[in-house]
N, C-alpha and C. Protein backbone atom coordinates (compact mmCIF):
# COMPACT_ATOMS: atom_id res chain seq x y z
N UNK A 1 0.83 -1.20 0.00
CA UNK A 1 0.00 0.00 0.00
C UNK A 1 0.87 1.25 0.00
N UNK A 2 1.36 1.21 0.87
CA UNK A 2 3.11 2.50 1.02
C UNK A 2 3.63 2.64 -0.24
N UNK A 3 3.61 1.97 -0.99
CA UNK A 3 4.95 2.22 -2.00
C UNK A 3 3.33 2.87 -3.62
N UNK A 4 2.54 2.27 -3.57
CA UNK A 4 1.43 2.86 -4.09
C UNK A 4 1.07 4.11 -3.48
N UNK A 5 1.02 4.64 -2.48
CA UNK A 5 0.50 5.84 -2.17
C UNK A 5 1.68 6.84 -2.51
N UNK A 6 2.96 5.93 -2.46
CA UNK A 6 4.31 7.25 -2.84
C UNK A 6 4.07 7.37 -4.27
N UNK A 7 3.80 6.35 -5.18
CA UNK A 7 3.84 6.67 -6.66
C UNK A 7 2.77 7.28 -7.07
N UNK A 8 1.48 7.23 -6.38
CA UNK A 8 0.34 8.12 -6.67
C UNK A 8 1.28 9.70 -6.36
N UNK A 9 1.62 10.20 -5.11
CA UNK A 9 1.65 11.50 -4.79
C UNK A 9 2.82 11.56 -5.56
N UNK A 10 3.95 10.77 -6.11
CA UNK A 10 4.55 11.73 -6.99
C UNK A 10 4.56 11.81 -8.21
N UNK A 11 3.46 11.22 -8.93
CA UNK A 11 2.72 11.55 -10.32
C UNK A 11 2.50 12.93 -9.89
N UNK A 12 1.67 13.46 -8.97
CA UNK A 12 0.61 14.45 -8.52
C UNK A 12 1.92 15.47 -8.45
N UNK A 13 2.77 15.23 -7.98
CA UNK A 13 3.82 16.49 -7.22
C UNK A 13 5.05 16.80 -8.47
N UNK A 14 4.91 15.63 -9.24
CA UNK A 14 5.72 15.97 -10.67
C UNK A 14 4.97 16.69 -11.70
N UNK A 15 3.42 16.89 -11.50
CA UNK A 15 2.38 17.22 -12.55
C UNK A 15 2.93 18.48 -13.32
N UNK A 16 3.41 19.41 -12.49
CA UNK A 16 3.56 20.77 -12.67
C UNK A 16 4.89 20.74 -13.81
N UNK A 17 5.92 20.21 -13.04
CA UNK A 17 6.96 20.09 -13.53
C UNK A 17 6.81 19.53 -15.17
N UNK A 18 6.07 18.74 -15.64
CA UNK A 18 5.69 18.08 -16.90
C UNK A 18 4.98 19.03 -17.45
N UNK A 19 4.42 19.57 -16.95
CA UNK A 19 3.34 20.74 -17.46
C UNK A 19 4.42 21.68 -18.26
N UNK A 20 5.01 22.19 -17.49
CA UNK A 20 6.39 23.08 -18.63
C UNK A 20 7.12 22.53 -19.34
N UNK A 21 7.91 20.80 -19.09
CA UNK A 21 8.42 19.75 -20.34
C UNK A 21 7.73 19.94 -21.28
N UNK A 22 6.46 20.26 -21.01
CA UNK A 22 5.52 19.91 -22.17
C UNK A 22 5.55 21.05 -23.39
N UNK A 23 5.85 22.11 -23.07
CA UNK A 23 5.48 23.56 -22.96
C UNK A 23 6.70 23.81 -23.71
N UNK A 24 7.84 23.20 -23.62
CA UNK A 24 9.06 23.83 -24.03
C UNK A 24 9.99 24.52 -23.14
N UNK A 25 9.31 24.48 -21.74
CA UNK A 25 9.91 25.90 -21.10
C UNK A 25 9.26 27.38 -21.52
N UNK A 26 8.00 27.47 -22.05
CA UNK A 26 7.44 28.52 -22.53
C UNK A 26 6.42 28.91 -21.80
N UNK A 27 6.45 30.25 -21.64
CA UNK A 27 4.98 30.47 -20.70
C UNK A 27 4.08 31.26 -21.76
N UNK A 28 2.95 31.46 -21.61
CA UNK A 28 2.13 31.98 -22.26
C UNK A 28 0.77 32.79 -21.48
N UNK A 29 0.69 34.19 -22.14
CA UNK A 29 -0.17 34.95 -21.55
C UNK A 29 -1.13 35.55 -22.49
N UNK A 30 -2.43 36.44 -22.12
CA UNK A 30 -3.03 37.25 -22.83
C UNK A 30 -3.49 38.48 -22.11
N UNK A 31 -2.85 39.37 -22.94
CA UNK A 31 -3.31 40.56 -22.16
C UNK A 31 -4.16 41.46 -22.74
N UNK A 32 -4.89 42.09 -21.78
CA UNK A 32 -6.16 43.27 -22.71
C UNK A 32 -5.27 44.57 -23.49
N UNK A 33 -4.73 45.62 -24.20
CA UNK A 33 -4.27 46.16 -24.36
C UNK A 33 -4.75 47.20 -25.69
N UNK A 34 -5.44 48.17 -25.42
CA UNK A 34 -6.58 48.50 -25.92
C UNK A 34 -7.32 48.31 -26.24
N UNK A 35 -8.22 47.35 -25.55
CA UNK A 35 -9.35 46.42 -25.73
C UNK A 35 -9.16 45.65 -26.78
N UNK A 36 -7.94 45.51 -26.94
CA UNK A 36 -7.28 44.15 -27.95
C UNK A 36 -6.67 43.01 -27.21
N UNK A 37 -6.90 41.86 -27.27
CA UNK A 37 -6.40 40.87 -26.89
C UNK A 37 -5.21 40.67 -27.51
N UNK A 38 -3.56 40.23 -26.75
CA UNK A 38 -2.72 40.42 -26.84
C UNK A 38 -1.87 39.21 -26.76
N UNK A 39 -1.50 38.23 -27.24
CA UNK A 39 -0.98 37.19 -26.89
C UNK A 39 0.54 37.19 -26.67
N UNK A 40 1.24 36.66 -25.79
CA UNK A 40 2.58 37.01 -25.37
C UNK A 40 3.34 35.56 -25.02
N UNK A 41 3.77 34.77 -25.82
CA UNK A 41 5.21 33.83 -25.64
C UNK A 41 6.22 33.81 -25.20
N UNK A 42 6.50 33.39 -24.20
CA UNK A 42 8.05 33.64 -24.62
C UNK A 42 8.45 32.15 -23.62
N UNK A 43 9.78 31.96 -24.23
CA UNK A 43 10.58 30.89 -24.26
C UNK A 43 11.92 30.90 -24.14
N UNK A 44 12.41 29.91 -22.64
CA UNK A 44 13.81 29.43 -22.99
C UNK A 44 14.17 28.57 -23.97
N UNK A 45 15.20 28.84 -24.40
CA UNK A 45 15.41 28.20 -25.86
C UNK A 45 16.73 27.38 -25.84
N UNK A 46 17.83 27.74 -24.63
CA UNK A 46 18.82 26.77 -24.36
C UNK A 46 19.53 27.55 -23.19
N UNK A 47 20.25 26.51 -22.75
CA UNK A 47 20.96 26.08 -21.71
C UNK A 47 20.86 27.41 -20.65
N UNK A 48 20.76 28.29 -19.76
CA UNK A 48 21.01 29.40 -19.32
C UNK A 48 22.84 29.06 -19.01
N UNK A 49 23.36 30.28 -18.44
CA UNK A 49 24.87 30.00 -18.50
C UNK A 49 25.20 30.96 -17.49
N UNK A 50 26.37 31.35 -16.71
CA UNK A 50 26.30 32.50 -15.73
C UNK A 50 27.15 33.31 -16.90
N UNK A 51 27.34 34.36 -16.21
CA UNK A 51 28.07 35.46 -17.00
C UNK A 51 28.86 36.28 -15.45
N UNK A 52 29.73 35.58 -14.88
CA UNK A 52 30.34 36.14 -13.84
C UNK A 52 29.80 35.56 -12.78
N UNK A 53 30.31 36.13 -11.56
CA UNK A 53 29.18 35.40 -10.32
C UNK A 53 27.82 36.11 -10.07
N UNK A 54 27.63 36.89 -10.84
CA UNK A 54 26.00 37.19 -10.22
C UNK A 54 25.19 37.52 -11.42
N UNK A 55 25.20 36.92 -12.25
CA UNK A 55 24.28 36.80 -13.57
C UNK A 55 24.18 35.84 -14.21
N UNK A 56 23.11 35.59 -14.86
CA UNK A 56 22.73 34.49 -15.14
C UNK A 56 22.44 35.46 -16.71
N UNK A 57 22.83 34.46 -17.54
CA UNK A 57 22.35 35.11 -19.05
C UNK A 57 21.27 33.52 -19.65
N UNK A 58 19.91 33.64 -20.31
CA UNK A 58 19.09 33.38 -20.53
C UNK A 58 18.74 33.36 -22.23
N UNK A 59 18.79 32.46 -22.77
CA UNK A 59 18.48 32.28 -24.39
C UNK A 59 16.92 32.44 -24.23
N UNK A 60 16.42 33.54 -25.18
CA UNK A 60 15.28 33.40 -25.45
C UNK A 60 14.36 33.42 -26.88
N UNK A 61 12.85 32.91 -26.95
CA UNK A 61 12.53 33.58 -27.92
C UNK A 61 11.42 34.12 -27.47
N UNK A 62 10.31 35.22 -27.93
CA UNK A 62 9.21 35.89 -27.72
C UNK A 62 8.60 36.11 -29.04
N UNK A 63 7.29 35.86 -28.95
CA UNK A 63 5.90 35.84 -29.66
C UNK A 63 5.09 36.96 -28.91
N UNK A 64 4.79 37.94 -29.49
CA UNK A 64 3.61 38.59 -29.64
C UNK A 64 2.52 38.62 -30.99
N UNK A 65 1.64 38.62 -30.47
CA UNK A 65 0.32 38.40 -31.48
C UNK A 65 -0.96 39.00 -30.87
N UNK A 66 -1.55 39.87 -31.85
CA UNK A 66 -3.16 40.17 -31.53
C UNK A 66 -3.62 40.62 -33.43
N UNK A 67 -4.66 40.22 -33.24
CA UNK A 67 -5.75 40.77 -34.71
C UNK A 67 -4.96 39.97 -35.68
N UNK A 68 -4.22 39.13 -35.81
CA UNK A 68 -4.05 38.40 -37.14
C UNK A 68 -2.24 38.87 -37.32
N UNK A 69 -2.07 39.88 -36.36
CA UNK A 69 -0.34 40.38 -36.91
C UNK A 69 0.27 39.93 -35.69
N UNK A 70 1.68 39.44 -35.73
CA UNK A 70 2.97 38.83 -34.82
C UNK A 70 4.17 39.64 -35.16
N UNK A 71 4.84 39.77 -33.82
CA UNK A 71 5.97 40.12 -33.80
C UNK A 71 6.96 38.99 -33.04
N UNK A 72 7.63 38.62 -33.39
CA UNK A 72 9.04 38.07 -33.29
C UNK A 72 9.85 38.60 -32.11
N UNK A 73 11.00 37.85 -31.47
CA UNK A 73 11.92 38.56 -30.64
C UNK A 73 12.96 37.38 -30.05
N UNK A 74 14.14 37.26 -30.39
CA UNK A 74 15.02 36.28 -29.73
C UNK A 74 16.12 37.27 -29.53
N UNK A 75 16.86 36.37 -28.62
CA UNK A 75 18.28 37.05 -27.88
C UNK A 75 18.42 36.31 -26.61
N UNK A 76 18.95 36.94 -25.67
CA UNK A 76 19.47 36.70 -24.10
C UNK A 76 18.99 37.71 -23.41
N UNK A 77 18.47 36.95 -22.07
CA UNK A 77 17.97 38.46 -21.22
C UNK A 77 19.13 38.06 -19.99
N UNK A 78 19.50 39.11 -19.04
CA UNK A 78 20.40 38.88 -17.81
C UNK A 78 19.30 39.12 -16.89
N UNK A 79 19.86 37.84 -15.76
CA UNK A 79 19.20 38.30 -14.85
C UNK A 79 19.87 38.32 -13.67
N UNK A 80 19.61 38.52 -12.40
CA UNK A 80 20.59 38.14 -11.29
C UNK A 80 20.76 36.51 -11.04
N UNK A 81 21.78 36.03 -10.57
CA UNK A 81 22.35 34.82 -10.64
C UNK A 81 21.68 34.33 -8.91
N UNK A 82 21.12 33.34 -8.69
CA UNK A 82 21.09 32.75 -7.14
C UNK A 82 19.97 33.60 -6.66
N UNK A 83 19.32 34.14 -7.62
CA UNK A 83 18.16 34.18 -6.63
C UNK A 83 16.71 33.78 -6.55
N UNK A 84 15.36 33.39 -6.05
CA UNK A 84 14.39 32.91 -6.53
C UNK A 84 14.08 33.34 -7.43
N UNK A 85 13.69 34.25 -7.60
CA UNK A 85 12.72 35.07 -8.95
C UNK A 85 13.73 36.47 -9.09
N UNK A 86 13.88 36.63 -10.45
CA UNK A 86 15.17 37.82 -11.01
C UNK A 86 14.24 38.06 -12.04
N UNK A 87 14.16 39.35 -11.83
CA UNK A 87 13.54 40.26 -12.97
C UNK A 87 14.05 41.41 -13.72
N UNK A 88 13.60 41.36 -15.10
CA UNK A 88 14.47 42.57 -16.03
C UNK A 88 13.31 43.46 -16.42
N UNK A 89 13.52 44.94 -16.85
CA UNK A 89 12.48 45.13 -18.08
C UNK A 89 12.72 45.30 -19.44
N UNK A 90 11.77 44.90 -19.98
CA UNK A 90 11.67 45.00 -21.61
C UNK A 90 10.45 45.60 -22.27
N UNK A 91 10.87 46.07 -23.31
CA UNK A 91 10.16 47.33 -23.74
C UNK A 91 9.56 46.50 -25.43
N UNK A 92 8.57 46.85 -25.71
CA UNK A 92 7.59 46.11 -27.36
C UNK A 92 6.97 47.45 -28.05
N UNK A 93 7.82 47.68 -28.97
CA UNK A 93 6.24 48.35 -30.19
C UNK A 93 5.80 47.74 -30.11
N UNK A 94 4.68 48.59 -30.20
CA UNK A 94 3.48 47.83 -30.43
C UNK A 94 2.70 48.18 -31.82
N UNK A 95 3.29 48.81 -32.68
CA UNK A 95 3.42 49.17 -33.97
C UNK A 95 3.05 47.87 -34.85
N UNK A 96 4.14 46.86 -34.73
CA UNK A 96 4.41 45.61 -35.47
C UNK A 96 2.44 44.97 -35.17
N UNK A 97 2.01 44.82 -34.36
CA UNK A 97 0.53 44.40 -34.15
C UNK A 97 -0.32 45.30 -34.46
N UNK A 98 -0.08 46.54 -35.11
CA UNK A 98 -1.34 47.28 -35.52
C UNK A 98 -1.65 48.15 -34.76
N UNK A 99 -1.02 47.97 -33.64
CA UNK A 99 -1.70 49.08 -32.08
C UNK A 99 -0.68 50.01 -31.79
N UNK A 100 -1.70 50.90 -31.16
CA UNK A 100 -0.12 53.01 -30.80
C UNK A 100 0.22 52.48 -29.74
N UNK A 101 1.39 52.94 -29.16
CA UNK A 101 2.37 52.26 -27.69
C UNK A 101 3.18 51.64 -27.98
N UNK A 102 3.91 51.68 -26.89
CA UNK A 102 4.91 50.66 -26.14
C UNK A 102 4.33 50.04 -24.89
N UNK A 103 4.33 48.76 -25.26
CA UNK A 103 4.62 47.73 -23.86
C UNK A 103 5.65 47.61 -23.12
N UNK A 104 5.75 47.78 -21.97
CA UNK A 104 6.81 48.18 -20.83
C UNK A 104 6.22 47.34 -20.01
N UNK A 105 7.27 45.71 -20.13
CA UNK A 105 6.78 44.65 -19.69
C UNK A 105 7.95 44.67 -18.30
N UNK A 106 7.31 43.82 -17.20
CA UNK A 106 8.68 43.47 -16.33
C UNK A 106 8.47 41.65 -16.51
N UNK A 107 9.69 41.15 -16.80
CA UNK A 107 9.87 39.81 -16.89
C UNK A 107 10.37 39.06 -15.49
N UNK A 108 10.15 37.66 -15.26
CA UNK A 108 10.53 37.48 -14.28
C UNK A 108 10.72 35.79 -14.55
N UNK A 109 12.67 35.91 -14.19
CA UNK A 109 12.59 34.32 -14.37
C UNK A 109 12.77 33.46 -12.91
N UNK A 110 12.30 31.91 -13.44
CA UNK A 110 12.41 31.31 -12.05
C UNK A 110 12.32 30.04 -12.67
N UNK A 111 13.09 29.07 -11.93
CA UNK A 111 12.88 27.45 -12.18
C UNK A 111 12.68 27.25 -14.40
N UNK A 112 13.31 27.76 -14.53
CA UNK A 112 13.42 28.04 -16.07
C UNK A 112 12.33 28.37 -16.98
N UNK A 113 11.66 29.19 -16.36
CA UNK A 113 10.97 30.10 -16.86
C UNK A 113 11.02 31.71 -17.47
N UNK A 114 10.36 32.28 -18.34
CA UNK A 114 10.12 33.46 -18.34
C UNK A 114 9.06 34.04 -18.21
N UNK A 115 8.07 34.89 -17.58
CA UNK A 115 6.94 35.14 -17.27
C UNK A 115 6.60 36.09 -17.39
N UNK A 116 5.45 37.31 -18.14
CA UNK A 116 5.33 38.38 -17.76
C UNK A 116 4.48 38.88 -16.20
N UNK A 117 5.17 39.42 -15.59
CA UNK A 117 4.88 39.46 -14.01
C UNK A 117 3.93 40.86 -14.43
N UNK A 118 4.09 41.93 -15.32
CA UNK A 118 3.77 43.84 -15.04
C UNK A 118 3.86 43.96 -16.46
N UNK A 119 3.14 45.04 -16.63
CA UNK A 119 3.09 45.44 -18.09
C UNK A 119 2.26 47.22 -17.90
N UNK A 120 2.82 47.68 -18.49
CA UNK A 120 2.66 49.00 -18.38
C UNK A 120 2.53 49.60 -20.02
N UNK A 121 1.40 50.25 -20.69
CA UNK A 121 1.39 50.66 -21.64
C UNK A 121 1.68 52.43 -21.73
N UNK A 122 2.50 53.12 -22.49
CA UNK A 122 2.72 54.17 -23.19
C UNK A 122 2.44 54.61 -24.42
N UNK A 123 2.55 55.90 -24.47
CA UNK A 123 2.16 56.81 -23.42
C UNK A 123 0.55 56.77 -22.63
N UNK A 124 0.73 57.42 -21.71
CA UNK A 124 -0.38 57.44 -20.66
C UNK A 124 -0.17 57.07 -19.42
N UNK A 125 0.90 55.92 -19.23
CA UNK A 125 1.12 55.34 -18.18
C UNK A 125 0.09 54.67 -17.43
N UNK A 126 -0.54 53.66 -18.86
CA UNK A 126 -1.65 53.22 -18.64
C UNK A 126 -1.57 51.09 -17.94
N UNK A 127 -1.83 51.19 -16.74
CA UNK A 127 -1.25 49.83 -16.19
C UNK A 127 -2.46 48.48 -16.83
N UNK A 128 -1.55 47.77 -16.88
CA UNK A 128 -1.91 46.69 -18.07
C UNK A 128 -2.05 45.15 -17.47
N UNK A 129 -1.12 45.37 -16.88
CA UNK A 129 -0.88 43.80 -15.63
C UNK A 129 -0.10 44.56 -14.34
């Protein structure tokens, strides 16, 4: 019975973890952004690596999409090295999708993720997430 109740709870306690295998390492969001629905990707894409002792540099790619138009975005983001959650900001025309602004996103990585945590649209200084 013991050794069945451990393999039940760690199907259950690995769930999450498979959930992002599955995913690529990609998180995915939608945000309102002038009453346009906004779709936002983004993805580790390989290995993270340090860059000294207190940075961590991050392969990425990013998908934005709303109304039928996408914008593209790969590179490396830095973040701080050793700590739970390290966050950068990054900035999106929002041109490439059809819409006036900049997205003034704050990213936040953790357990090999990238996430949009804040999002702030310009001008107006209109808060978004």
């Amino acid at each position: 019975m013991a050794p069945r109740v451990l393999a039940v709870w760690m199907f259950f306690a690995m769930a999450p973890l498979r959930g992002i295998a599955a995913a690529g390492g990609c998180s995915q969001e939608t945000l309102a952004v002038q009453n346009t629905p906004v779709t936002i990707v983004y993805c580790v894409v390989g290995m993270p690596h340090r860059d000294g002792p207190a940075e961590v540099v991050v392969p990425f790619t990013a998908r934005f999409s709303a109304r039928g138009a996408s914008a593209m975005r790969a590179g490396s983001l830095h973040f701080l090295a050793d700590e739970g959650v390290s966050r950068v900001l990054s900035t999106v025309d929002l041109g490439a999708l059809n819409l006036a602004g900049t997205l003034h996103l704050t990213l936040a990585y953790s357990r090999g993720l990238i996430r949009v945590e804040g999002a702030l649209l310009t001008p107006g200084a209109i808060t978004i997430k």
